[in-house]
Protein backbone atom coordinates (compact mmCIF):
# COMPACT_ATOMS: atom_id res chain seq x y z
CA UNK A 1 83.29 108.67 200.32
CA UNK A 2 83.05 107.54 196.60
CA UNK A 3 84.80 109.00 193.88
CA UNK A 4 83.19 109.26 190.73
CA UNK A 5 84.82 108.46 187.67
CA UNK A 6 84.71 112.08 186.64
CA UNK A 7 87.22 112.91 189.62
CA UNK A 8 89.79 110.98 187.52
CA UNK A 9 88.72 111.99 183.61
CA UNK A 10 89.60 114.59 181.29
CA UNK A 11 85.51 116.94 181.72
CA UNK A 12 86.35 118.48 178.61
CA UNK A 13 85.33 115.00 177.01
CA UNK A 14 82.09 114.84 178.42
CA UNK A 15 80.63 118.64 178.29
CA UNK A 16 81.03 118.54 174.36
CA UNK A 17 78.27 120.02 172.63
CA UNK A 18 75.75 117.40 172.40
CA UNK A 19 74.84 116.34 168.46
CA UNK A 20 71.27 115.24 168.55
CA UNK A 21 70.32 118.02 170.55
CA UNK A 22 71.91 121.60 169.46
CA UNK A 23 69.06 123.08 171.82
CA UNK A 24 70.64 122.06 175.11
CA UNK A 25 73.99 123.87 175.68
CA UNK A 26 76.32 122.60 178.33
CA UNK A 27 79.33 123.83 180.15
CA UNK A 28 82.04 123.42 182.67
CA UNK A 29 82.92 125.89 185.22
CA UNK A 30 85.00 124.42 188.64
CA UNK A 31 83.46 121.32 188.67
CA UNK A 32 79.92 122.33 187.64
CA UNK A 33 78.49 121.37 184.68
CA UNK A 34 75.47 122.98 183.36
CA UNK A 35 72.70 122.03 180.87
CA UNK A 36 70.86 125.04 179.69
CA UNK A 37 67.89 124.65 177.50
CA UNK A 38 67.99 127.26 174.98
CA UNK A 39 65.05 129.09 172.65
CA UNK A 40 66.18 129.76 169.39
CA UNK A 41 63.26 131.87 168.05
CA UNK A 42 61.69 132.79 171.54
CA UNK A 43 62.17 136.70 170.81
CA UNK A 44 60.87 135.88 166.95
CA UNK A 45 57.23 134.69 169.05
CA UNK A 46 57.21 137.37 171.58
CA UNK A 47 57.36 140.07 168.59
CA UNK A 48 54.56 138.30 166.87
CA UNK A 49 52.71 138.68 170.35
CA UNK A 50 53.66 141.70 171.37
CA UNK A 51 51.73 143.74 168.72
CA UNK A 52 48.53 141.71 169.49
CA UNK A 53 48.91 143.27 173.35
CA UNK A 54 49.44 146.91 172.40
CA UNK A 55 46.36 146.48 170.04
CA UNK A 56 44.56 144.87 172.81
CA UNK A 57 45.54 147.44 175.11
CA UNK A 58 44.26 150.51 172.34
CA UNK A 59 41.10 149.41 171.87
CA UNK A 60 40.60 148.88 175.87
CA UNK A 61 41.50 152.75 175.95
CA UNK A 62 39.53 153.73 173.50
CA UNK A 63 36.15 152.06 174.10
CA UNK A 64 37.02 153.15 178.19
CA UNK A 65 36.81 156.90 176.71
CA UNK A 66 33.75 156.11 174.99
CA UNK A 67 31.98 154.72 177.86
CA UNK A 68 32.96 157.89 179.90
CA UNK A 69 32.24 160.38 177.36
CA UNK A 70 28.90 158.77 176.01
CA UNK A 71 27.70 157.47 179.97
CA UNK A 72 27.15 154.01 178.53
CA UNK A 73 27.19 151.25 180.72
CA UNK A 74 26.78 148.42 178.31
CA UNK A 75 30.64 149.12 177.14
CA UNK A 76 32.10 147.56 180.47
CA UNK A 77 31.24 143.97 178.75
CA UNK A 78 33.37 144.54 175.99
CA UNK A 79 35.23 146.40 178.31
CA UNK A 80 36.06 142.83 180.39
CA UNK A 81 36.08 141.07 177.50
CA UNK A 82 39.12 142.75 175.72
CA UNK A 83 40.89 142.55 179.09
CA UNK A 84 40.38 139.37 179.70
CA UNK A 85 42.15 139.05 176.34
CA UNK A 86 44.89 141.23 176.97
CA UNK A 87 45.38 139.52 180.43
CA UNK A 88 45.76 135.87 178.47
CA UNK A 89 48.13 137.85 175.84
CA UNK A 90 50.40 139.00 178.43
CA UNK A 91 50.55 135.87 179.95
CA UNK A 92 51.73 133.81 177.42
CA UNK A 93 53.96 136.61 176.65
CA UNK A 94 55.61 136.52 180.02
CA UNK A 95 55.33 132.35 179.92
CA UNK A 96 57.45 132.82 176.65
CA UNK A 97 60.11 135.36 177.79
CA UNK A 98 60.73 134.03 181.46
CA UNK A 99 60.76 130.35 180.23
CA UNK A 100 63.92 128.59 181.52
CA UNK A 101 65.29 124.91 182.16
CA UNK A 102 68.67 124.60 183.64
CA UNK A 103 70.35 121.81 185.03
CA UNK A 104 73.18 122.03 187.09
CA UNK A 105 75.59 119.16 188.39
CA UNK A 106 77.83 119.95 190.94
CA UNK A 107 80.43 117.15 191.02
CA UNK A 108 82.08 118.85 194.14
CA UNK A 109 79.36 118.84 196.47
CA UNK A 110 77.54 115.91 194.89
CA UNK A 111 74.65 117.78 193.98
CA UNK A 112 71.74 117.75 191.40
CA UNK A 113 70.00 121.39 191.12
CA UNK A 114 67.06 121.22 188.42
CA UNK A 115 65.58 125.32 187.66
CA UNK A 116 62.19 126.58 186.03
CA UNK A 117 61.09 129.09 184.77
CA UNK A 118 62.59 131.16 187.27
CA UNK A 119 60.45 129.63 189.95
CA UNK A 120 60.96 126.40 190.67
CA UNK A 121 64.09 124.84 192.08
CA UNK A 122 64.76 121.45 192.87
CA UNK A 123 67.82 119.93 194.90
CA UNK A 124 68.88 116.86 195.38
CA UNK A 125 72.15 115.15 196.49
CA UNK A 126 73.30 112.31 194.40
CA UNK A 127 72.61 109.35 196.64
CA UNK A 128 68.99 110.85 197.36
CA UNK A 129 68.22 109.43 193.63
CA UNK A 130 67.26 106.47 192.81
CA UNK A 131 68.30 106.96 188.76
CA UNK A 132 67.78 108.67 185.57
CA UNK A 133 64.71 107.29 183.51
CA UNK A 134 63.82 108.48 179.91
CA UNK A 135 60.63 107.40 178.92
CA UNK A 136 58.80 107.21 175.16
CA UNK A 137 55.56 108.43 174.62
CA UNK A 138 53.20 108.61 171.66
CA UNK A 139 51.23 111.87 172.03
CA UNK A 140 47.90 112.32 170.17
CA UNK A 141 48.09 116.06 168.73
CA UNK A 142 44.73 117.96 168.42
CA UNK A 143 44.97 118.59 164.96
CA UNK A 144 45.51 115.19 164.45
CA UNK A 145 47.70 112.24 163.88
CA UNK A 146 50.88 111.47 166.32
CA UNK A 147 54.01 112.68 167.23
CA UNK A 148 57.03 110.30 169.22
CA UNK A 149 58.36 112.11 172.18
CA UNK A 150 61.24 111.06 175.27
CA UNK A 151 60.52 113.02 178.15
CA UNK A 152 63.80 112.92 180.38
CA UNK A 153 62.89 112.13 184.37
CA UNK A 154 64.82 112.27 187.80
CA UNK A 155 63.83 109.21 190.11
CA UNK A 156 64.29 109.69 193.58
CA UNK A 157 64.41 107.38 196.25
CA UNK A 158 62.40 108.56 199.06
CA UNK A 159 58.22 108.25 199.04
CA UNK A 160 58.62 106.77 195.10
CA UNK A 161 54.91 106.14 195.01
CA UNK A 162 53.55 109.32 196.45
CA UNK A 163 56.07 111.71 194.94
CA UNK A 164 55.70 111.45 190.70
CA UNK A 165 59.43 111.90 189.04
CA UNK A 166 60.97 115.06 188.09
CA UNK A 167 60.49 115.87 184.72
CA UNK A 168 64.04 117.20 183.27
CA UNK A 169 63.93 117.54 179.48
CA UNK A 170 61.43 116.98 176.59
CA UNK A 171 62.86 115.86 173.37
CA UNK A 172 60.99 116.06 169.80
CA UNK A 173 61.91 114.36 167.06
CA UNK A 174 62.91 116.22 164.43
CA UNK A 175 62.85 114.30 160.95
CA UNK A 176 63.98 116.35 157.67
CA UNK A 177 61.87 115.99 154.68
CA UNK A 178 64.59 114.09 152.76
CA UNK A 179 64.15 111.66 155.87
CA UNK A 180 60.40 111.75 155.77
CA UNK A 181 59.88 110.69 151.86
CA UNK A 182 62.10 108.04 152.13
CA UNK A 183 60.73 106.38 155.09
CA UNK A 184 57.10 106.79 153.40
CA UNK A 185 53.91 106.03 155.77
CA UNK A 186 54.57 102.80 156.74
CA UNK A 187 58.04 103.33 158.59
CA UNK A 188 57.49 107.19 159.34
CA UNK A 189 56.50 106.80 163.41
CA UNK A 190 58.86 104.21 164.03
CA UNK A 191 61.69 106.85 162.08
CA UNK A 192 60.26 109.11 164.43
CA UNK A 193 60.40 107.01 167.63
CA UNK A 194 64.34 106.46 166.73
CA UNK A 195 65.08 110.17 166.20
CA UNK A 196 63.73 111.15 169.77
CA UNK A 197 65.07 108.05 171.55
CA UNK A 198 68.37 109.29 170.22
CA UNK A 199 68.20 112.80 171.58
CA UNK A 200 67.32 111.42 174.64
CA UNK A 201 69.45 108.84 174.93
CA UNK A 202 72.84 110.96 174.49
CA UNK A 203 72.04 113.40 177.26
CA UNK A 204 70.80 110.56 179.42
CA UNK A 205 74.25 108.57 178.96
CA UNK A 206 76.29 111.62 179.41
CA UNK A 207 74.21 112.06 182.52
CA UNK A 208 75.19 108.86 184.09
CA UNK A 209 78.90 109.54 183.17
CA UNK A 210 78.81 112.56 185.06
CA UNK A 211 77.11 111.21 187.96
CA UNK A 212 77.53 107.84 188.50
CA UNK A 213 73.73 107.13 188.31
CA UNK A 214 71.79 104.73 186.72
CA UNK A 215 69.80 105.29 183.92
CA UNK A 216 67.06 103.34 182.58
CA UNK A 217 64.85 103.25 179.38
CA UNK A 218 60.89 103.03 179.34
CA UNK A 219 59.54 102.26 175.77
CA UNK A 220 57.10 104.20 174.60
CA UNK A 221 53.62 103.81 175.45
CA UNK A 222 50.54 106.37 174.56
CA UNK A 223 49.69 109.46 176.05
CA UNK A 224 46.44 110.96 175.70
């Protein structure tokens, strides 16, 4: 069987916290390394939602009483309608709180495990994948204008065309405002472009490291 290089290094050196990308924790525990994604202000957005639900929720009551009380049937349409709006609330509220990408590496067993939001699980052994592929994107935001994004895949090698890759991580760029002026208009996306390759491009190496596969880089194209 093949050793990996990681059977003969010091893993201390390669689970260090990563420096583009303070949101992704990772650890070492036994020859398992994990890559946790972690939401900073996740409980800051549910309390901003929460309120909206119990509100939603109140007024359901009290117009329900009303239409008892009063025997009017044209208060089950408003009736529906604040459900349906308390049903979309809770939703995203449960999205929010449950939300959860974890990768684990088992260097043991060989073995990619990919987890989320609680749901979905994906396994793979390592020589079921063909290689790790970050990809740039330009995304056209709905307000307007554009934002640079990698989005971090996992290639395997059976059924390639039928079966799309396995979307790991999403990085952002992140620019500071310092950053921003001084690049000006002109030299702002391609600043931004730089910044997100970056983040990407640490985890992705470190990746490789760990498991002996290839990575590869797809420049970015547009997505719409």
């Amino acid at each position: 069987m093949k050793e990996t290089k990681t059977t003969m290094m010091n893993l201390s050196e390669y689970t260090k916290n990563f420096v583009h990308s303070p949101d992704l924790k990772i650890s070492n525990d036994a020859q398992t390394v994990t890559i946790r994604k972690v939401y900073k202000r996740r409980w800051l957005y549910a309390a901003s939602i929460f309120p909206m639900l119990l509100l939603s929720l109140f007024f359901v009551g009290m117009i329900s009483i009303m239409a008892i009380q009063e025997g009017k049937p044209k208060y089950i349409v408003s009736i529906l309608l604040l459900l349906a709006v308390t049903l979309y609330i809770f939703n995203r509220l449960r999205k929010m709180l449950l939300n959860q990408e974890m990768l684990i590496i088992n260097l043991k067993e060989k073995t990619i495990t990919f987890q989320k939001n609680r749901k979905h699980r994906y396994h793979y052994y390592f020589d079921e994948v063909k290689q790790w592929l970050l990809a740039g994107k330009i995304h056209h935001q709905y307000r307007g204008g554009k934002a640079a994004f990698t989005h971090l895949y996992l290639e395997v090698k059976k059924n390639p065309v039928q079966n799309k890759p396995l979307e790991i991580f999403l990085f952002t760029s992140t620019l500071s405002v310092q950053a921003t002026l001084k690049a000006g208009i002109n030299n702002y996306m391609n600043l931004m472009k730089k910044n997100a390759k970056e983040k990407g491009q640490e985890v992705t190496e470190r990746l490789q490291v760990l498991t002996d596969i290839p990575w590869r880089w797809q420049d970015y194209k547009n997505q719409y």
